[in-house]
N, C-alpha and C. Protein backbone atom coordinates (compact mmCIF):
# COMPACT_ATOMS: atom_id res chain seq x y z
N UNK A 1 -143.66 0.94 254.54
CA UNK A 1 -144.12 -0.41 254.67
C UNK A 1 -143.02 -1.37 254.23
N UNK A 2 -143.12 -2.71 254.65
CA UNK A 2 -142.17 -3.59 254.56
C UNK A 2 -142.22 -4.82 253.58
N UNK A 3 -143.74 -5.19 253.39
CA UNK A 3 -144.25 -5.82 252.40
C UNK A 3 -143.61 -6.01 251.07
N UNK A 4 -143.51 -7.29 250.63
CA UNK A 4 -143.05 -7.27 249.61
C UNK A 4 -143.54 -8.29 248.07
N UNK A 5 -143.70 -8.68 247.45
CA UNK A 5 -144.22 -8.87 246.01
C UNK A 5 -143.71 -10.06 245.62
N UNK A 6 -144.33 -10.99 245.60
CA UNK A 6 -143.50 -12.76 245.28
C UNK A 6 -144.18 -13.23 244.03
N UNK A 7 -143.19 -13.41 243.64
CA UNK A 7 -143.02 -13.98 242.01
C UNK A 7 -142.88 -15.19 241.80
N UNK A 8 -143.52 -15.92 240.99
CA UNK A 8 -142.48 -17.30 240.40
C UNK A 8 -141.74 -17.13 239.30
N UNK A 9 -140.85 -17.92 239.51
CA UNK A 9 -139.98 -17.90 238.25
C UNK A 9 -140.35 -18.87 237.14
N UNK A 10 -140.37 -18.60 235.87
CA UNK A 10 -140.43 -19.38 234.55
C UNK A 10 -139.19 -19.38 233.79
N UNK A 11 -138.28 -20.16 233.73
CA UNK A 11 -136.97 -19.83 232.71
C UNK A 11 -136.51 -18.25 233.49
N UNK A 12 -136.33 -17.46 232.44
CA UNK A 12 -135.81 -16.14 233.16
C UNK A 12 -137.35 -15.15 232.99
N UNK A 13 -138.45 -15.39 232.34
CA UNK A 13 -139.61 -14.64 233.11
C UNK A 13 -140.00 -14.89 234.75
N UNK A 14 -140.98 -13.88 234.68
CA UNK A 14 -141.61 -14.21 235.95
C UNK A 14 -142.45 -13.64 236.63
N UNK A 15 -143.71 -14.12 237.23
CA UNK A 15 -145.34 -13.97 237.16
C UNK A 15 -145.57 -13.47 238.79
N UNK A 16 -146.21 -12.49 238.63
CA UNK A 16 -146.57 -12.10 240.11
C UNK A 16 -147.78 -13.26 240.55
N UNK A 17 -147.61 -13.55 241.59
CA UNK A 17 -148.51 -14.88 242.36
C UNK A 17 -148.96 -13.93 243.85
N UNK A 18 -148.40 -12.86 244.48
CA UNK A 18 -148.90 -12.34 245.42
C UNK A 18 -148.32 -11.02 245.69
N UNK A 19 -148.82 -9.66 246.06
CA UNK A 19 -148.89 -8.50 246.22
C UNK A 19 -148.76 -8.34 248.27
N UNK A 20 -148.21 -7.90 248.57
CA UNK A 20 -148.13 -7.06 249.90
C UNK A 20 -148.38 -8.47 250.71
N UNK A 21 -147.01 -9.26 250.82
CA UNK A 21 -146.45 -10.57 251.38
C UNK A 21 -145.89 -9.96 252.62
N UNK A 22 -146.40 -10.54 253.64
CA UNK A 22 -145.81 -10.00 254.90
C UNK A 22 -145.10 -11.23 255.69
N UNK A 23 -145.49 -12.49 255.39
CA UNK A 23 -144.71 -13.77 255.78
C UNK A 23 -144.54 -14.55 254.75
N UNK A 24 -143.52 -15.27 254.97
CA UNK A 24 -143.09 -16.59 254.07
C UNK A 24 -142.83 -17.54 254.66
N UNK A 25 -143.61 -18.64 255.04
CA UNK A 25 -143.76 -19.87 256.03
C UNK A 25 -143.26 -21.48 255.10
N UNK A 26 -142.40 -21.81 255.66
CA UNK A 26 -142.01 -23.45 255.31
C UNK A 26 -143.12 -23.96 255.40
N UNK A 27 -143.71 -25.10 254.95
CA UNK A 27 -144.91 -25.55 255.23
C UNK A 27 -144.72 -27.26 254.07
N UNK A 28 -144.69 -28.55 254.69
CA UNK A 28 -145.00 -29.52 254.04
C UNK A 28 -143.67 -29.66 252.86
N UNK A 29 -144.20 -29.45 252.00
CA UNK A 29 -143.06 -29.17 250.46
C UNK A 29 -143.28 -28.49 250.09
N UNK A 30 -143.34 -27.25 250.58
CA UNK A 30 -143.78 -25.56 249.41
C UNK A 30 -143.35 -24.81 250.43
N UNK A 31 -144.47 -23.83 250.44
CA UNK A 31 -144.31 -22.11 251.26
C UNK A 31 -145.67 -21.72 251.23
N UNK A 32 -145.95 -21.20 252.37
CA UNK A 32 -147.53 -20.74 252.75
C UNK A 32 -147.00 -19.11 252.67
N UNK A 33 -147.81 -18.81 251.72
CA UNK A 33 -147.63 -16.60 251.68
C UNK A 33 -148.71 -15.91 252.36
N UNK A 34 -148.47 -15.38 253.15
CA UNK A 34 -149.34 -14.23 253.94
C UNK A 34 -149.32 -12.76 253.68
N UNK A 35 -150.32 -12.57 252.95
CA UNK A 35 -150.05 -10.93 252.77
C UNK A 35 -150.58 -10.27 254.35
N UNK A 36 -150.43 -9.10 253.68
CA UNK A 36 -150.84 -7.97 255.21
C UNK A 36 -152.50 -7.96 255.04
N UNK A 37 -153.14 -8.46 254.24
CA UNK A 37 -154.35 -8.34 254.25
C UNK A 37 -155.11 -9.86 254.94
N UNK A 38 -154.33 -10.50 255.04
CA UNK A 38 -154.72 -11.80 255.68
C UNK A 38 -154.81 -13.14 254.69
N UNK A 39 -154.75 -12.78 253.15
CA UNK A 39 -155.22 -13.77 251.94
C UNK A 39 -153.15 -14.49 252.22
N UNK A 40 -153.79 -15.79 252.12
CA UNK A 40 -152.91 -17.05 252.34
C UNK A 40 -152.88 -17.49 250.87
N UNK A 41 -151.73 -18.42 250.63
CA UNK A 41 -151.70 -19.24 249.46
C UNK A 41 -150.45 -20.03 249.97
N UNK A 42 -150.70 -21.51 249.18
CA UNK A 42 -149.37 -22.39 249.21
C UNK A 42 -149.07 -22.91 247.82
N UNK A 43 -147.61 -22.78 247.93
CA UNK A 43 -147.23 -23.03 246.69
C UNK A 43 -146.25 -24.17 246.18
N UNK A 44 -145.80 -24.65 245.73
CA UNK A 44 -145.11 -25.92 245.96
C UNK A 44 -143.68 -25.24 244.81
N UNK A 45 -143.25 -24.89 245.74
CA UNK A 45 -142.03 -23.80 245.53
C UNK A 45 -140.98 -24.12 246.56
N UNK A 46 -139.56 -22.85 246.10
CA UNK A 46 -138.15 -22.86 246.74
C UNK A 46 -137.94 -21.28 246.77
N UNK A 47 -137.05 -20.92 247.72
CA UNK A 47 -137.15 -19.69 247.30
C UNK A 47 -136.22 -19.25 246.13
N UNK A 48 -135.82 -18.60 245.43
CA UNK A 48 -134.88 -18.67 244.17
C UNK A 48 -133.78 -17.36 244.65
N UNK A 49 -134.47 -15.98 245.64
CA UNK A 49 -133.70 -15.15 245.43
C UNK A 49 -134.76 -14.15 245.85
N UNK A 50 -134.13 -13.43 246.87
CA UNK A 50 -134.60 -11.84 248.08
C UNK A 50 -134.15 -10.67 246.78
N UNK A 51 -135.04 -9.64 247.21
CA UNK A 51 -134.41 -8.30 246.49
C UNK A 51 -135.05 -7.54 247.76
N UNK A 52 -134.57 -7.51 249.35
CA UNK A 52 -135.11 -6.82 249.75
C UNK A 52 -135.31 -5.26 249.60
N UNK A 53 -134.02 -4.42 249.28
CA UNK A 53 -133.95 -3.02 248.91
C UNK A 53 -135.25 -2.86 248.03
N UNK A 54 -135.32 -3.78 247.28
CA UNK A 54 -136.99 -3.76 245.65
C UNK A 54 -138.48 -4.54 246.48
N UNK A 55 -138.49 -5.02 247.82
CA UNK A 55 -139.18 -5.62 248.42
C UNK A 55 -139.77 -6.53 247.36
N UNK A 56 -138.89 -7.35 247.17
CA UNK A 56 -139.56 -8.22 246.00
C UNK A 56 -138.88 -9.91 246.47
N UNK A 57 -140.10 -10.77 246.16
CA UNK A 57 -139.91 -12.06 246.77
C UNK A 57 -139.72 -12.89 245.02
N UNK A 58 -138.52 -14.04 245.06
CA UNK A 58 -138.44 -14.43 243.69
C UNK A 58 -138.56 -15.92 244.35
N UNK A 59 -139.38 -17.00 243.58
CA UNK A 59 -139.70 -18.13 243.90
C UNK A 59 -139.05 -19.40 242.47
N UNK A 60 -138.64 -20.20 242.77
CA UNK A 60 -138.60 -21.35 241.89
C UNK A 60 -139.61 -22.18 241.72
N UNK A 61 -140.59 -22.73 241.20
CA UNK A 61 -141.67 -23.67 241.37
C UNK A 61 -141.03 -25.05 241.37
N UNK A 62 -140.81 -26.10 242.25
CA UNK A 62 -140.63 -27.74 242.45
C UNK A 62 -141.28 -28.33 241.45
N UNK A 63 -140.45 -29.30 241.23
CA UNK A 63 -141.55 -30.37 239.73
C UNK A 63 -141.41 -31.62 240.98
């Protein structure tokens, strides 16, 4: 599977916000996440940084 795991970032922690992300959509001032299960979310985010080899999504949150 190809799916991958998007995080936000806090300082150098950082919080899982979505599990088995199959799109990452521009949308307004954020990013709309689509997992493979169909559950959506928007976030008012940037992207910060891919780990595709770790299928892992890293996000900045916008102030």
């Amino acid at each position: 599977m190809c799916e991958a795991n998007a995080y936000i970032m806090k300082g150098s922690e950082k919080s899982l916000i979505m599990e088995a992300v199959d799109r990452v959509e521009p949308e307004d001032d954020g990013l709309k996440l689509v997992s493979i299960f169909g559950e959506q979310k928007f976030i008012k985010a940037s992207i910060h940084s891919l780990s595709l080899v770790d299928h892992n999504i890293f996000l900045q949150e916008k102030t």
